[in-house]
Protein backbone atom coordinates (compact mmCIF):
# COMPACT_ATOMS: atom_id res chain seq x y z
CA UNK A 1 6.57 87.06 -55.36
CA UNK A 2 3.95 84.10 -57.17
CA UNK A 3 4.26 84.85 -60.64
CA UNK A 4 0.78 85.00 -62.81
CA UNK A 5 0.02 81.10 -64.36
CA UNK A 6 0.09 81.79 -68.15
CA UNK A 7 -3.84 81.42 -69.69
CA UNK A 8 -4.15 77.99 -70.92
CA UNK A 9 -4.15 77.76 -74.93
CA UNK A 10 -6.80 75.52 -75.82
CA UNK A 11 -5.42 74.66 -78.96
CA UNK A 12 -2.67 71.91 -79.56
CA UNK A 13 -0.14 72.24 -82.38
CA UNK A 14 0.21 69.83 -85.18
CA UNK A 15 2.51 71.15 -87.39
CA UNK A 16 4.42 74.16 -87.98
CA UNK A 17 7.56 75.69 -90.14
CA UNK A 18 8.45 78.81 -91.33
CA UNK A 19 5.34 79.34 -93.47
CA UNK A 20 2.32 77.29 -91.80
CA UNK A 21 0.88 76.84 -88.52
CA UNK A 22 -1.58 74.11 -87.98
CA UNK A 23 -3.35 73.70 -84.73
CA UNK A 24 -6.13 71.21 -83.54
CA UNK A 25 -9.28 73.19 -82.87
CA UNK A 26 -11.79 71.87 -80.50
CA UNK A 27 -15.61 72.03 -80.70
CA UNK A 28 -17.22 75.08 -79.30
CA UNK A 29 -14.59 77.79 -79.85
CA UNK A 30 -15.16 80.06 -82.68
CA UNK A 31 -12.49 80.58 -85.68
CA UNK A 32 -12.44 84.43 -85.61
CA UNK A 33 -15.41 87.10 -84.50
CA UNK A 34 -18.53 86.47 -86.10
CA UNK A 35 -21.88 89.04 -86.49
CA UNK A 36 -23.50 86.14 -85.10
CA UNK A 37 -21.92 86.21 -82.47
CA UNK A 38 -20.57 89.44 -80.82
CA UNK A 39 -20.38 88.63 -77.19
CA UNK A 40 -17.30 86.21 -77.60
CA UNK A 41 -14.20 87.31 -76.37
CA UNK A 42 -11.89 84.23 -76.76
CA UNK A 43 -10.98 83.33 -80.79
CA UNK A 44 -9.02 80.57 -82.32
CA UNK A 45 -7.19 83.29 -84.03
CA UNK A 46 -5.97 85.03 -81.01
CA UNK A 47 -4.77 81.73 -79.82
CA UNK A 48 -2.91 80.88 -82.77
CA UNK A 49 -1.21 84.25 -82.28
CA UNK A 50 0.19 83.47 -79.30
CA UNK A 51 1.58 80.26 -81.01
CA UNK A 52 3.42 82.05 -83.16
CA UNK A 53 5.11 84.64 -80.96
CA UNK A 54 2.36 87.00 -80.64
CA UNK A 55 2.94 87.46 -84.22
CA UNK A 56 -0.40 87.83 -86.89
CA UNK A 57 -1.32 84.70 -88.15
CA UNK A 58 -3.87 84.61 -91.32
CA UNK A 59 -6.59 82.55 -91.58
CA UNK A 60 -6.48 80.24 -94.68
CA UNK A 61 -10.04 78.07 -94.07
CA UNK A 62 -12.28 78.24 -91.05
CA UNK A 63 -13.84 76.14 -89.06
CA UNK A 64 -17.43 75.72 -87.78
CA UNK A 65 -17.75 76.59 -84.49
CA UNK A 66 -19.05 73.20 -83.23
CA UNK A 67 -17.01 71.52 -85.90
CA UNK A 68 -13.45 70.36 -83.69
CA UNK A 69 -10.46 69.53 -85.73
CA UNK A 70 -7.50 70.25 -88.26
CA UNK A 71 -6.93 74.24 -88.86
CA UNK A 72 -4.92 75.42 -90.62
CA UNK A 73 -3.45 79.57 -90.89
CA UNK A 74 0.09 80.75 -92.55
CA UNK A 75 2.13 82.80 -91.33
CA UNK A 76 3.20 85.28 -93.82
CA UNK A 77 0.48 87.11 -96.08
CA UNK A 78 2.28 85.90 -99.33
CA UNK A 79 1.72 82.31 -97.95
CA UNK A 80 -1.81 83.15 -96.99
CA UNK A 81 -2.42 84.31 -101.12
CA UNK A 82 -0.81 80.91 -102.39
CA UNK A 83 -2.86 78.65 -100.27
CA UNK A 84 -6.57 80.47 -100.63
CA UNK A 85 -5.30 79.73 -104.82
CA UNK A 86 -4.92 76.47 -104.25
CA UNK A 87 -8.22 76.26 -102.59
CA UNK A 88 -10.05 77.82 -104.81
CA UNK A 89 -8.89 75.65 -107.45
CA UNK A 90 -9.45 72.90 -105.65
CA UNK A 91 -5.88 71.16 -104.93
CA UNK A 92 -6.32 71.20 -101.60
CA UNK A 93 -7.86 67.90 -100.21
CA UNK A 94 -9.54 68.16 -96.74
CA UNK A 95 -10.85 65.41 -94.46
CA UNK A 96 -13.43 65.35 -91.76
CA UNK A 97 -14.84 62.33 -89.85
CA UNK A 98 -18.38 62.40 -89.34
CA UNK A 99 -20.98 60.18 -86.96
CA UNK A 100 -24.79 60.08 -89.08
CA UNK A 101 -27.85 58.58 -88.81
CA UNK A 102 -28.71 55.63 -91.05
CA UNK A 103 -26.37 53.51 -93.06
CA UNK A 104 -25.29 55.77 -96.47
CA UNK A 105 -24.09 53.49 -99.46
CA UNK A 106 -20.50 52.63 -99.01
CA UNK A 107 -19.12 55.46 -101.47
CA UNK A 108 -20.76 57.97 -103.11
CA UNK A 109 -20.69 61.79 -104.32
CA UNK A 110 -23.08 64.19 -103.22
CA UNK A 111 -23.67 67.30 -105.89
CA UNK A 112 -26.24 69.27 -104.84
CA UNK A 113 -26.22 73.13 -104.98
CA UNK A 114 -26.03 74.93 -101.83
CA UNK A 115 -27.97 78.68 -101.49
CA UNK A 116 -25.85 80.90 -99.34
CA UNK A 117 -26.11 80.83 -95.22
CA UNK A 118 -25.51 84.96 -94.57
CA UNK A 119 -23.66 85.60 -91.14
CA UNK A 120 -25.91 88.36 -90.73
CA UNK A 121 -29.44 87.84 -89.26
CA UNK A 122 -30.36 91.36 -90.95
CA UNK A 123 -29.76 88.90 -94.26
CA UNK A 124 -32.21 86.28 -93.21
CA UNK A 125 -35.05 85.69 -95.70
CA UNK A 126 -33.27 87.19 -98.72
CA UNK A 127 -32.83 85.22 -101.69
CA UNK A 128 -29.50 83.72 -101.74
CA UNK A 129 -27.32 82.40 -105.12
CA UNK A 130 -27.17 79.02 -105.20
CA UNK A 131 -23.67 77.70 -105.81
CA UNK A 132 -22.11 74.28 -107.09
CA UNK A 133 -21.49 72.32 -103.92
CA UNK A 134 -19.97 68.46 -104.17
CA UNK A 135 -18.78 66.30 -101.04
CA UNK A 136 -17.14 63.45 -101.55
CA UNK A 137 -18.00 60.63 -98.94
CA UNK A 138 -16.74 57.36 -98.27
CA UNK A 139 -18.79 54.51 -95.33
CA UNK A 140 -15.91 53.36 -93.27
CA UNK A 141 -18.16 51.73 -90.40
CA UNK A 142 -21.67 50.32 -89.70
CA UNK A 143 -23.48 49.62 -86.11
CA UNK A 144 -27.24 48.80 -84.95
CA UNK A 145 -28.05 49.33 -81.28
CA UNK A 146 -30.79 48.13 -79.61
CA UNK A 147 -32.00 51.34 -78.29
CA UNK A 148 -35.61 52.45 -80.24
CA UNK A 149 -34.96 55.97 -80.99
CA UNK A 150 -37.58 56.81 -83.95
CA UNK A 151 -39.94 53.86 -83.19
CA UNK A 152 -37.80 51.41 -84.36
CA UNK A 153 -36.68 48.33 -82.20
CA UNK A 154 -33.35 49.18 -83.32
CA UNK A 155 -31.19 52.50 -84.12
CA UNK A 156 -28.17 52.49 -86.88
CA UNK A 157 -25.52 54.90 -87.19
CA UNK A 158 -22.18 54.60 -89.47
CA UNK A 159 -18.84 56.39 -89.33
CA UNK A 160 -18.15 58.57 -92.38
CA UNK A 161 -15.13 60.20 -94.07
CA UNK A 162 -16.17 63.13 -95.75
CA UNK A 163 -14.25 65.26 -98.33
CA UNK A 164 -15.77 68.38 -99.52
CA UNK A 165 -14.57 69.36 -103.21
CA UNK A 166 -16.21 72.72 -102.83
CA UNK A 167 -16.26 74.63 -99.44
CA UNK A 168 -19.62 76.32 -99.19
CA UNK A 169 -20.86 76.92 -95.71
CA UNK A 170 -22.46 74.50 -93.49
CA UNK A 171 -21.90 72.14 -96.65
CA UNK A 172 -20.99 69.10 -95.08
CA UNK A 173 -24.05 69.27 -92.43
CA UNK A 174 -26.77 70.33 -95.05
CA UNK A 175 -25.23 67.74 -97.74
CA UNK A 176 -25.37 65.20 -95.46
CA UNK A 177 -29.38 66.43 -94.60
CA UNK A 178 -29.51 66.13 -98.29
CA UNK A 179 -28.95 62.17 -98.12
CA UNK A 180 -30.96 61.90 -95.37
CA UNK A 181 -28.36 60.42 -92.94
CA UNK A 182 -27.57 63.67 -91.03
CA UNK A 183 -24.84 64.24 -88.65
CA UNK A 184 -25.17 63.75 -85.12
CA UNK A 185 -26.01 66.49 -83.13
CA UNK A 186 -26.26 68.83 -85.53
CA UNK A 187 -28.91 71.67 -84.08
CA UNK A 188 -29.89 73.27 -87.48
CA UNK A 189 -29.97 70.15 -89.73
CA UNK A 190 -30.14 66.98 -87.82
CA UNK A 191 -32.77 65.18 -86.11
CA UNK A 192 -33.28 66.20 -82.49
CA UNK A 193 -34.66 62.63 -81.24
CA UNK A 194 -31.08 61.26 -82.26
CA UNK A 195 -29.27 64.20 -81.14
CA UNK A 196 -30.75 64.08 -77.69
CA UNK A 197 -30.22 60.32 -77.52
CA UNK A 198 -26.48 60.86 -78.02
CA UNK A 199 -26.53 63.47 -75.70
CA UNK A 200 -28.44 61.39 -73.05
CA UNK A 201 -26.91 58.18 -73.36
CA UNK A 202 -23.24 59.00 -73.99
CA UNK A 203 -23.02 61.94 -72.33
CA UNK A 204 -21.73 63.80 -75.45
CA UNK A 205 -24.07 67.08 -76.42
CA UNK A 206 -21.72 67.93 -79.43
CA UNK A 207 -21.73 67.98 -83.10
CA UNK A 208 -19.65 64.79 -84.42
CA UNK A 209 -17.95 66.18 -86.99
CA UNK A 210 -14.13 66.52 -87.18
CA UNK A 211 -11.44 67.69 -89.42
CA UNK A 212 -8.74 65.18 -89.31
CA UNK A 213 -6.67 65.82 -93.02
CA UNK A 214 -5.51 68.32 -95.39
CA UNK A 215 -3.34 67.48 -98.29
CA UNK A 216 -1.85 69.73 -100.48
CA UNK A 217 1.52 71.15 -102.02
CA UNK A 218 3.26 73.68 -99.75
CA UNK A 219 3.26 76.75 -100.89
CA UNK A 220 6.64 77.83 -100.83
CA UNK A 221 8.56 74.74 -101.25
CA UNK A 222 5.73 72.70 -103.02
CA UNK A 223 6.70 69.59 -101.71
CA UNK A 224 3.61 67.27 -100.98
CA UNK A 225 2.33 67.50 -97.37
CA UNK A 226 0.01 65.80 -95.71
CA UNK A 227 -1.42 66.75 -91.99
CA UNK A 228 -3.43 64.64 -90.06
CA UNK A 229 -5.24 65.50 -86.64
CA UNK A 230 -6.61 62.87 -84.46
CA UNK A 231 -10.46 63.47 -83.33
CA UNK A 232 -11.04 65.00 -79.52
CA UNK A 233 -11.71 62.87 -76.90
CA UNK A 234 -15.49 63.26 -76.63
CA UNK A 235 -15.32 62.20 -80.26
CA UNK A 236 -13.42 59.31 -79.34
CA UNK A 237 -15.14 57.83 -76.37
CA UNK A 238 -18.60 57.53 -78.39
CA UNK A 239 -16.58 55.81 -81.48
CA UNK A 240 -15.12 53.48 -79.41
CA UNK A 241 -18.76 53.04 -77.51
CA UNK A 242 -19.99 52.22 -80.84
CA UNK A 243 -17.43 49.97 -82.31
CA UNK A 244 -15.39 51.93 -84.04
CA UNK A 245 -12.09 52.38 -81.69
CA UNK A 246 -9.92 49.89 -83.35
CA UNK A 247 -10.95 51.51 -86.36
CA UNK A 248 -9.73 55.26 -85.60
CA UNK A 249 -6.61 53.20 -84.07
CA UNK A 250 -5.25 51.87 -86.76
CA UNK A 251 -5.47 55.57 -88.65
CA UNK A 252 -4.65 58.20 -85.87
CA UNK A 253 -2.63 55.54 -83.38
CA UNK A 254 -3.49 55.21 -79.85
């Protein structure tokens, strides 16, 4: 008798002890069921169960669901309430790699107060509080292609390493809007000429932005740890496309 093939887990493990479980996420699968969307049956959550045993796994930070990369969940509730501490006072350092429009200045710091993005459509219209946001963002490559996208002979885009200091929803993306050098195939708050070009000419219809770091003191043993998570594939290919391969080589390895 053919036994039944095991469902394939999309997500692959990075790390994991007693306490933590951290798992690469990639683009296009939500973090845990959403009012915006109800029809989705598959969650990262459910697959990080089934990393761990079957056992509950708690959710620590989430994810975007476009937004591929680093996630991170513990694996005890009393781990779970040390880490969201840490976050909210803002030990926690996270990393994301991000493709944009333009070329940004080669450092900078982006504080610019975010209003609230409700999950709910029913919440739509309302006045939302406007909260301190800051991202910290650092140029780490530069490239003009001949390809006229906006009317321009030429189009330039530049690799980014982003670090948000606050974690307000969608703050990245709309920060980033903010500066005017928004990330690449971003639906709500990117430009669709560029997005379309990407999507046309490299064959990648995705959102390049990826979570790629988290630094922080473990919670239980509070020894320093530092987790890294190498961008997807699609990611990848377009990077190296662009000139930037050698680059995410010599930080992630081959």
């Amino acid at each position: 008798m053919s036994s039944v093939p095991k469902p394939h887990n999309p997500l692959a493990l990075v790390y994991q002890d007693d306490d933590l479980l951290a798992v690469h996420k990639p683009a296009g699968l939500l973090v845990h069921r959403s009012p915006i969307d109800r029809h989705e049956t598959e969650f990262a959550l459910q697959y990080a169960r089934a990393l761990n045993g079957g056992r509950h796994v708690y959710p620590v930070h989430r994810l975007d669901r476009p937004t591929s990369g680093l996630l991170l969940f513990a694996r005890k509730p009393e781990v779970a309430k040390v880490l969201g501490e840490q976050m909210m006072a803002h030990r926690v350092r996270k990393t994301y790699l991000a493709i944009v429009r333009g070329w940004p200045q080669e450092q900078g710091r982006i504080d610019h107060a975010l209003r609230e993005e409700p999950d709910d459509r029913r919440l739509k219209g309302q006045t939302m509080i406007a909260r301190e946001a800051v991202t910290e963002y650092v140029r780490l490559g530069t490239t003009e292609i001949p390809y006229a996208v906006e009317g321009y002979p030429t189009s330039r885009y530049a690799l980014m390493e982003l670090a948000p200091v606050t974690g307000r929803r969608h703050q990245l993306r709309r920060h980033m809007k903010h500066i005017s050098h928004p990330i690449i195939g971003d639906a709500n708050h990117g430009r669709g000429r560029h997005n379309r070009f990407f999507a046309e000419h490299f064959g990648e219809a995705r959102l390049f932005l990826a979570s790629v770091g988290m630094r922080f003191s473990h919670p239980v043993t509070d020894e320093p740890l530092n987790l890294t998570a190498k961008p997807e594939a699609g990611f990848g290919i377009v990077a190296e496309q662009l000139g930037w391969g050698e680059l995410l080589r010599c930080r992630f390895g081959p």
